[in-house]
Each structure stands twice: as structure tokens, then as C-alpha cells.
C-alpha atoms as a PDB file:
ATOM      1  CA  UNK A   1       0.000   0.000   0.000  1.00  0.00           C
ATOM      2  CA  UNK A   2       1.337   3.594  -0.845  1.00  0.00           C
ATOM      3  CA  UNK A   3       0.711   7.120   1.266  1.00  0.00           C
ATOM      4  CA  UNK A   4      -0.424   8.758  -2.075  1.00  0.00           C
ATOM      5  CA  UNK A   5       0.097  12.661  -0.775  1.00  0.00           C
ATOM      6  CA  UNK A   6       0.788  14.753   1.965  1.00  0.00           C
ATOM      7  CA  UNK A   7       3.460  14.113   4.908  1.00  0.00           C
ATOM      8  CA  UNK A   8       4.374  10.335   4.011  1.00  0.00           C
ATOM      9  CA  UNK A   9       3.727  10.979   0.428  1.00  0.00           C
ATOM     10  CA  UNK A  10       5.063   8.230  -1.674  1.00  0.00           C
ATOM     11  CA  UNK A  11       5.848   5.725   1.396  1.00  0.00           C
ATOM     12  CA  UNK A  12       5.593   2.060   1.182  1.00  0.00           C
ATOM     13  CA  UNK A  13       3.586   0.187   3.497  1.00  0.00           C
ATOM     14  CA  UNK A  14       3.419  -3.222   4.455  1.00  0.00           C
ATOM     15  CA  UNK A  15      -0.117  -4.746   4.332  1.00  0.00           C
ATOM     16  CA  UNK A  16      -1.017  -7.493   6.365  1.00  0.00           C
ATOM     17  CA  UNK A  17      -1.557 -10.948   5.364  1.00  0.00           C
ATOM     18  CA  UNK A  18      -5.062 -11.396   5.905  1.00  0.00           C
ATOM     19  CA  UNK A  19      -7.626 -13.460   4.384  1.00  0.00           C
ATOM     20  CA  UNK A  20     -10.124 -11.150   2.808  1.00  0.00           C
ATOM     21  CA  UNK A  21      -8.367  -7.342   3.158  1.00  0.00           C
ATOM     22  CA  UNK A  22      -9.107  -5.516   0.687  1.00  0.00           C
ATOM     23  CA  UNK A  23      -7.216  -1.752   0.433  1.00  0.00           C
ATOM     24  CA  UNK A  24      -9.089   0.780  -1.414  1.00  0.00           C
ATOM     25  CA  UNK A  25      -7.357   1.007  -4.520  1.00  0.00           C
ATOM     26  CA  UNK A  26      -5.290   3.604  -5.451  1.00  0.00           C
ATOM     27  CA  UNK A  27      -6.722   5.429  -8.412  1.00  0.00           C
ATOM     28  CA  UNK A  28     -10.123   4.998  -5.808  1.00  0.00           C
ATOM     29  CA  UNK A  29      -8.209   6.837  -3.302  1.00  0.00           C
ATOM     30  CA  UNK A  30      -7.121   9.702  -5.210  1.00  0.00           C
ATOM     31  CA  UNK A  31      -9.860  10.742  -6.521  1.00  0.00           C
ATOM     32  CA  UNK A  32     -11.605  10.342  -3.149  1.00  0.00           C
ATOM     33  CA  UNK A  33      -8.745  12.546  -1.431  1.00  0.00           C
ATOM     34  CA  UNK A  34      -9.077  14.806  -4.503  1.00  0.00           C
ATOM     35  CA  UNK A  35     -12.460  15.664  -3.798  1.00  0.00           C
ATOM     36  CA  UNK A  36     -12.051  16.147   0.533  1.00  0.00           C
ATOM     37  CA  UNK A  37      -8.579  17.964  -0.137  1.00  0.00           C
ATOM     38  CA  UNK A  38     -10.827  21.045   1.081  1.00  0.00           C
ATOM     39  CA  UNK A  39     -12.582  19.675   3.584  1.00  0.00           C
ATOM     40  CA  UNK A  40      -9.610  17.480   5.470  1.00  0.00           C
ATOM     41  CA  UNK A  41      -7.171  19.668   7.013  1.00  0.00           C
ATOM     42  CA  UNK A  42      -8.565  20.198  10.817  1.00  0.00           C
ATOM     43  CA  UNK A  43     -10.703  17.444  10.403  1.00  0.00           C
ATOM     44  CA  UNK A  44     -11.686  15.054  13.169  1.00  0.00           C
ATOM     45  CA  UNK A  45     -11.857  11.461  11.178  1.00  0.00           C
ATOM     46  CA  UNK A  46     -13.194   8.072  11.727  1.00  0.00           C
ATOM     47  CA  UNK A  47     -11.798   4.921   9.931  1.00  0.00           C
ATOM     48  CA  UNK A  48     -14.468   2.783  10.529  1.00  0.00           C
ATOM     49  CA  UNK A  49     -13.665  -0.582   9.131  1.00  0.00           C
ATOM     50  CA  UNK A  50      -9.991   0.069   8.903  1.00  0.00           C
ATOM     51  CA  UNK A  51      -8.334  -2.746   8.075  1.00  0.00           C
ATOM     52  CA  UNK A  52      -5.400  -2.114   5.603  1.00  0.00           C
ATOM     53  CA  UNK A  53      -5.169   1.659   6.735  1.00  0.00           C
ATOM     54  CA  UNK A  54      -5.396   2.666   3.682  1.00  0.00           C
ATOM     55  CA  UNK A  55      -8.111   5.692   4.055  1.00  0.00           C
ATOM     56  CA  UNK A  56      -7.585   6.650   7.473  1.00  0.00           C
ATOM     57  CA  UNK A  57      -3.196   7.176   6.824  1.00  0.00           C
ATOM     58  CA  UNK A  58      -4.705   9.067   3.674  1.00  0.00           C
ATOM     59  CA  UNK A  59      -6.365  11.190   5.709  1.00  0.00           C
ATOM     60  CA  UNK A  60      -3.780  11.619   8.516  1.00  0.00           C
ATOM     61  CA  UNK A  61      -0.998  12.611   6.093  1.00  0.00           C
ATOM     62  CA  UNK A  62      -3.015  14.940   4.564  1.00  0.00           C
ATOM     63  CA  UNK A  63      -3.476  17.090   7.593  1.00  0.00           C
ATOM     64  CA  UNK A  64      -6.794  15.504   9.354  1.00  0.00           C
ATOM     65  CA  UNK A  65      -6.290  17.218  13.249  1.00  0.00           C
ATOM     66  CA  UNK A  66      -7.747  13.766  14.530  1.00  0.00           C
ATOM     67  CA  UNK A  67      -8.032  10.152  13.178  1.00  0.00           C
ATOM     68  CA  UNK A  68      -9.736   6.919  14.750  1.00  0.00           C
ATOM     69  CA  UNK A  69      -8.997   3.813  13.038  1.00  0.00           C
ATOM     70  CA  UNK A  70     -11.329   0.639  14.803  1.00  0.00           C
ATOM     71  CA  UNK A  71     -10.603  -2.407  13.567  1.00  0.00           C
ATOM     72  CA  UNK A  72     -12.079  -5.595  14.594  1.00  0.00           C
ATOM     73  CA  UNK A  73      -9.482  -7.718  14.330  1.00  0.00           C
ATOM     74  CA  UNK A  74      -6.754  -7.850  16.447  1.00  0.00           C
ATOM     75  CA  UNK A  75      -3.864  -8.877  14.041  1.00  0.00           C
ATOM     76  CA  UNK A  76      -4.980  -6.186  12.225  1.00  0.00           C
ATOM     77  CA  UNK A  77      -5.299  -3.619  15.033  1.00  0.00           C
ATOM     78  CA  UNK A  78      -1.405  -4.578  16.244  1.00  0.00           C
ATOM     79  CA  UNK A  79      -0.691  -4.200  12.257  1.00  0.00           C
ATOM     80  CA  UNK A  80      -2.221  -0.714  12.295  1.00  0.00           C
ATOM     81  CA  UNK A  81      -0.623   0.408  15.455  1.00  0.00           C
ATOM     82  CA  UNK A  82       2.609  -0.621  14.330  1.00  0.00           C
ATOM     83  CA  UNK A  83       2.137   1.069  11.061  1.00  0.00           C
ATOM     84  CA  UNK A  84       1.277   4.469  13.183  1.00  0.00           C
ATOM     85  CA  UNK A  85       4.649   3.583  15.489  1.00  0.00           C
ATOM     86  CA  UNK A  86       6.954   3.803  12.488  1.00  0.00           C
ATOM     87  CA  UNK A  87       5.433   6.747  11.060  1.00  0.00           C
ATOM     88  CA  UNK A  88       5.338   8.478  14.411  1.00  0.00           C
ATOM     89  CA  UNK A  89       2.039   9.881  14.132  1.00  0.00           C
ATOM     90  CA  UNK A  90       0.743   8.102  17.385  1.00  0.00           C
ATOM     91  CA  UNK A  91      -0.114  12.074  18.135  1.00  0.00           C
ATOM     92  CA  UNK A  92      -2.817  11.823  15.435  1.00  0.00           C
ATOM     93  CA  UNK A  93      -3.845   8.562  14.644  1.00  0.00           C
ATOM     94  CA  UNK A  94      -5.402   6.394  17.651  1.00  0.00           C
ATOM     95  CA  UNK A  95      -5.743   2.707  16.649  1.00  0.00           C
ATOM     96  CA  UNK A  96      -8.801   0.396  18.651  1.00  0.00           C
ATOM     97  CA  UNK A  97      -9.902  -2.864  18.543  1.00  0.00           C
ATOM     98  CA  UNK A  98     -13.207  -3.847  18.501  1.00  0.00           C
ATOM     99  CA  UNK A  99     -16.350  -3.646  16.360  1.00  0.00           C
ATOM    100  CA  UNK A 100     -17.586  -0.857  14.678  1.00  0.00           C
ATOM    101  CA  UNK A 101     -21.330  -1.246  14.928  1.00  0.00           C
ATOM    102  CA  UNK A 102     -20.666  -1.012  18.832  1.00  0.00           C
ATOM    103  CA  UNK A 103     -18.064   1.596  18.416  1.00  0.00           C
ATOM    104  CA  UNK A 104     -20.570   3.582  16.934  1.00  0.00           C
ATOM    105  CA  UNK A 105     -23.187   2.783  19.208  1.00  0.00           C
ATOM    106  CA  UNK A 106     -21.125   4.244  22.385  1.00  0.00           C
ATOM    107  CA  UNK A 107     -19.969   7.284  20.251  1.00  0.00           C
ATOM    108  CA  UNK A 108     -18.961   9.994  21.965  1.00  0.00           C
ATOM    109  CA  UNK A 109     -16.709  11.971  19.801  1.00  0.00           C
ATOM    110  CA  UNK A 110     -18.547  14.309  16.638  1.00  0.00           C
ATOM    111  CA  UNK A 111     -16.497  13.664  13.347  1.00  0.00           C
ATOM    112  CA  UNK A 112     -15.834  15.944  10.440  1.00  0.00           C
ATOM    113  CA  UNK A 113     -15.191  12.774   7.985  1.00  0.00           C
ATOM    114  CA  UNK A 114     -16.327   9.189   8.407  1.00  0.00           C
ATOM    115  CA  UNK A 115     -14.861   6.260   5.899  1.00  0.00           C
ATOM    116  CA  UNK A 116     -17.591   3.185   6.000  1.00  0.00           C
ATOM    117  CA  UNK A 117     -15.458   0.471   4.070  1.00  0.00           C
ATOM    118  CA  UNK A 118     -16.830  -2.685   5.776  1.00  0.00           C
ATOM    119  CA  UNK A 119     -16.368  -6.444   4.450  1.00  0.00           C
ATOM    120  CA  UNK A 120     -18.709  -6.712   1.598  1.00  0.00           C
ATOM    121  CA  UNK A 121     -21.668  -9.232   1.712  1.00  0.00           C
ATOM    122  CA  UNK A 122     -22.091  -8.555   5.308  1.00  0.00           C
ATOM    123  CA  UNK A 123     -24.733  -6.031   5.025  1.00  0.00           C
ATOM    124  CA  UNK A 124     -23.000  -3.565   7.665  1.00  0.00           C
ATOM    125  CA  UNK A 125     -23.563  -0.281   5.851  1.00  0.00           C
ATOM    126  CA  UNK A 126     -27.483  -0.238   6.810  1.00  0.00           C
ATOM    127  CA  UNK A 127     -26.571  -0.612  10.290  1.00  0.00           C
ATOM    128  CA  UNK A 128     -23.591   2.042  10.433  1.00  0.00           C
ATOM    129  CA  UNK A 129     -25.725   4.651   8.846  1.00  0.00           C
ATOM    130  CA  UNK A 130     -28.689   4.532  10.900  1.00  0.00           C
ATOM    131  CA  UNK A 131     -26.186   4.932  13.916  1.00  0.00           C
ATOM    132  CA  UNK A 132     -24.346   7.348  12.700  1.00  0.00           C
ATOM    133  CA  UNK A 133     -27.762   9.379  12.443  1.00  0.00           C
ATOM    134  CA  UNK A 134     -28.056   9.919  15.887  1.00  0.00           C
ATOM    135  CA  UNK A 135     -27.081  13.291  16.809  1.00  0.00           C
ATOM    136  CA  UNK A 136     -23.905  13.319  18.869  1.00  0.00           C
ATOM    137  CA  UNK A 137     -21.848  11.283  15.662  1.00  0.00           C
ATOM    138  CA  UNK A 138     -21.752  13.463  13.181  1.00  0.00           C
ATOM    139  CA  UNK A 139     -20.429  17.317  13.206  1.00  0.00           C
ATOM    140  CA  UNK A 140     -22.536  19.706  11.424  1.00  0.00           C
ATOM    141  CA  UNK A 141     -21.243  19.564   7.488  1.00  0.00           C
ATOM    142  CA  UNK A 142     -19.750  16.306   8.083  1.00  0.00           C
ATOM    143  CA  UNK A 143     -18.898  13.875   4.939  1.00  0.00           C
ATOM    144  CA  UNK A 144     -19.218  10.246   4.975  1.00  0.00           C
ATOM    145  CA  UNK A 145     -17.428   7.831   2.643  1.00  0.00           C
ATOM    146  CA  UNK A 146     -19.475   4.825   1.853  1.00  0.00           C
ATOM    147  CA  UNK A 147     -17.605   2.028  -0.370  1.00  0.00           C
ATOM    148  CA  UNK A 148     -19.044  -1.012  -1.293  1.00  0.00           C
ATOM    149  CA  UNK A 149     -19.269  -4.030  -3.760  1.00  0.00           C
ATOM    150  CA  UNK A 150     -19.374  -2.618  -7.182  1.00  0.00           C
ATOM    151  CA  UNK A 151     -22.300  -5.119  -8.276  1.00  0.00           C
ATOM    152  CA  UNK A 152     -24.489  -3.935  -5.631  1.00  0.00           C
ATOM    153  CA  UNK A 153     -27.180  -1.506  -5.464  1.00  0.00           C
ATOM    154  CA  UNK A 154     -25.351   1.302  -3.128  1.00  0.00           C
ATOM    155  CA  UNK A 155     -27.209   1.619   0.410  1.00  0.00           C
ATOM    156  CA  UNK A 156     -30.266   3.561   1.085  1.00  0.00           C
ATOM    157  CA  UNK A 157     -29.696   7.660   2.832  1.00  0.00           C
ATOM    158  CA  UNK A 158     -31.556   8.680   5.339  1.00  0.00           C
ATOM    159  CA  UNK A 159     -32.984  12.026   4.981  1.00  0.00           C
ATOM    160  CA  UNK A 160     -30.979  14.890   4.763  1.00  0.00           C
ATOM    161  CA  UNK A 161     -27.868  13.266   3.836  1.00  0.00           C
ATOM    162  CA  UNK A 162     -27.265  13.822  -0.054  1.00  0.00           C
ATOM    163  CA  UNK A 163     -25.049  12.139  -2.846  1.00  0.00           C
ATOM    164  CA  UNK A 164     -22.398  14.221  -3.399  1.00  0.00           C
ATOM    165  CA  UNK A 165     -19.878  12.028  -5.650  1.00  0.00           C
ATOM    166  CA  UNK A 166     -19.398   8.798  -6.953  1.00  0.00           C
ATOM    167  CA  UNK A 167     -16.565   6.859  -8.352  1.00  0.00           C
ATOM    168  CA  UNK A 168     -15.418   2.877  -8.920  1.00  0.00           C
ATOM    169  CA  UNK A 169     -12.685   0.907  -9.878  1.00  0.00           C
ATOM    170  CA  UNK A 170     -13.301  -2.685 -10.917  1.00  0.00           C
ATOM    171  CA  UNK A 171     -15.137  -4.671  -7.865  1.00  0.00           C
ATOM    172  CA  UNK A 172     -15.380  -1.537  -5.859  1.00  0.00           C
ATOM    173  CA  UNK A 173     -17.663   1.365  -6.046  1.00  0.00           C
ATOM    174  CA  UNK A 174     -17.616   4.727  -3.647  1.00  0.00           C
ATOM    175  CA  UNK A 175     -19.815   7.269  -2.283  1.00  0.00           C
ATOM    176  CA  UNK A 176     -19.061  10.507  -0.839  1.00  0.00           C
ATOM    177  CA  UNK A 177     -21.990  11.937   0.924  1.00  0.00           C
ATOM    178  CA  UNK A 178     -22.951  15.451   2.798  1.00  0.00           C
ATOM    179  CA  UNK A 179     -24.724  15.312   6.051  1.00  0.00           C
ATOM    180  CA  UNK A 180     -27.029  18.288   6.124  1.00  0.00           C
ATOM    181  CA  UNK A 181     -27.175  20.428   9.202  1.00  0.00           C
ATOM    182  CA  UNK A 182     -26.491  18.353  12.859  1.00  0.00           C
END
């Protein structure tokens, strides 16, 4: 996996050998970075699903204040950590294990940016969104990255949240949407 831009722009990172992980691809990630190059600096993140670390060391290198990376696995989660050891951002980047549909249903921190890239055929994405409607999630403005198989139907939006881009590569397709108000 490669740090596309930003502080570790260009850097080479290991990716863990685990059944299933699937990093955003990189053409996927530019243009999703291209479009919250705006929005990003300051922002308070959450990698959701974060497996490979792929959006939420995006994010981090490109100035995000804040980023949370869950990950339910705990391979992974020591993989992660490690990762944000040896690029000594442990001041931005704070790695947990667990699960993120009960990460998000304790959630007390507001977030600017969320990435939702959770194992497809699971069905997660209903779940994370109607939990991440609650008030308290979410800052006002906030953007929300929802990726997910390319052959299916993307998930349904609750009200107020609106389509803002869209973009795919092969098996994977990507939604960046706008959360009205808060």
C-alpha cells in the first residue's frame, strides 16, 4: 500500500496478510482525497472498518487534526498500530480494537469525515448509517465515505444526507456523501 500525498507521500507500506483485506485502490483513493482535499485539514476522522489503513493514513498525512482507526481484528489492530509507530504519528492517529457497529453505538466523539469500508456481503452499511444518524456522531457539514461491492445496489440515505460524488474501480464502487445540518 502507498501514502499517495501529503506528509508520508510516496511511502511504502506493508499490508497485512489477511484473508479477505481488501485496500481501497489507489486510483479509488485519489480521486476520493481529490475531492475532501478542502474539507480534510482540521478534520476530526473516523476509519471505521480500517483494516489495511489505507483511508484513514490518507487522511492523517493529509493534515486531518484527529483520526480513529477501529478495527475488529486484532492482528490487524497490532498491524495498524505498528504502522502508526513507524510513522510516528501516534499524536494523530489512535488505533482500537473492537467492532464498529458497537463503536458507533457508544460514540462519543462528533467527526468531520467518516470512511464506511466494511467487508462486503455482510450487510453492515445499513446498520452504520442509521447509527451514525443519531445526533452526537456526526459534526454539522460532516462527509461520509461509503464504499461497497461494485455489483451492488449502493445503500439507502436517510434524509438529509445527499449524494455528493461517486466513483469505482473494478469490484469496488464509492460514495461521498454530505450530512445536512447536525
Amino acid at each position: 500500500m502507498r501514502i499517495i500525498s501529503g506528509r508520508w507521500r510516496g511511502r511504502r507500506l506493508p499490508v497485512a496478510a489477511v484473508p479477505g483485506l481488501r485496500p481501497t485502490p489507489d486510483r479509488v483513493r485519489e480521486t476520493l482525497f481529490n475531492w475532501l482535499q478542502p474539507v480534510l485539514p482540521g478534520a476530526v476522522c473516523l476509519d471505521l472498518f480500517a483494516g489495511s489503513g489505507a483511508l484513514g493514513l490518507e487522511a492523517a498525512s493529509r493534515g486531518a487534526l484527529r483520526v480513529v482507526m477501529v478495527e475488529r481484528d486484532r492482528r490487524l489492530a497490532q498491524h495498524l498500530r505498528q504502522q502508526t509507530r513507524e510513522l510516528e504519528a501516534e499524536d494523530t492517529v489512535a488505533v482500537q480494537s473492537g467492532d464498529g457497529l458497537a463503536y458507533l453505538a457508544r460514540c462519543d466523539e462528533a467527526f468531520d469525515l467518516v470512511f464506511l469500508d466494511p467487508p462486503y456481503g455482510l450487510d453492515l452499511l445499513p446498520g452504520c448509517i442509521a447509527r451514525l444518524s443519531r445526533p452526537g456522531c456526526l459534526r454539522p457539514g460532516a462527509r461520509i465515505y461509503l464504499e461497497h461491492a461494485g455489483d451492488a445496489a449502493p445503500p439507502a440515505l436517510p434524509e438529509g444526507w445527499s449524494v455528493l460524488r461517486h466513483t469505482g474501480a473494478g469490484a469496488v464502487a464509492g460514495l461521498l456523501v454530505a450530512v445536512d445540518g447536525e
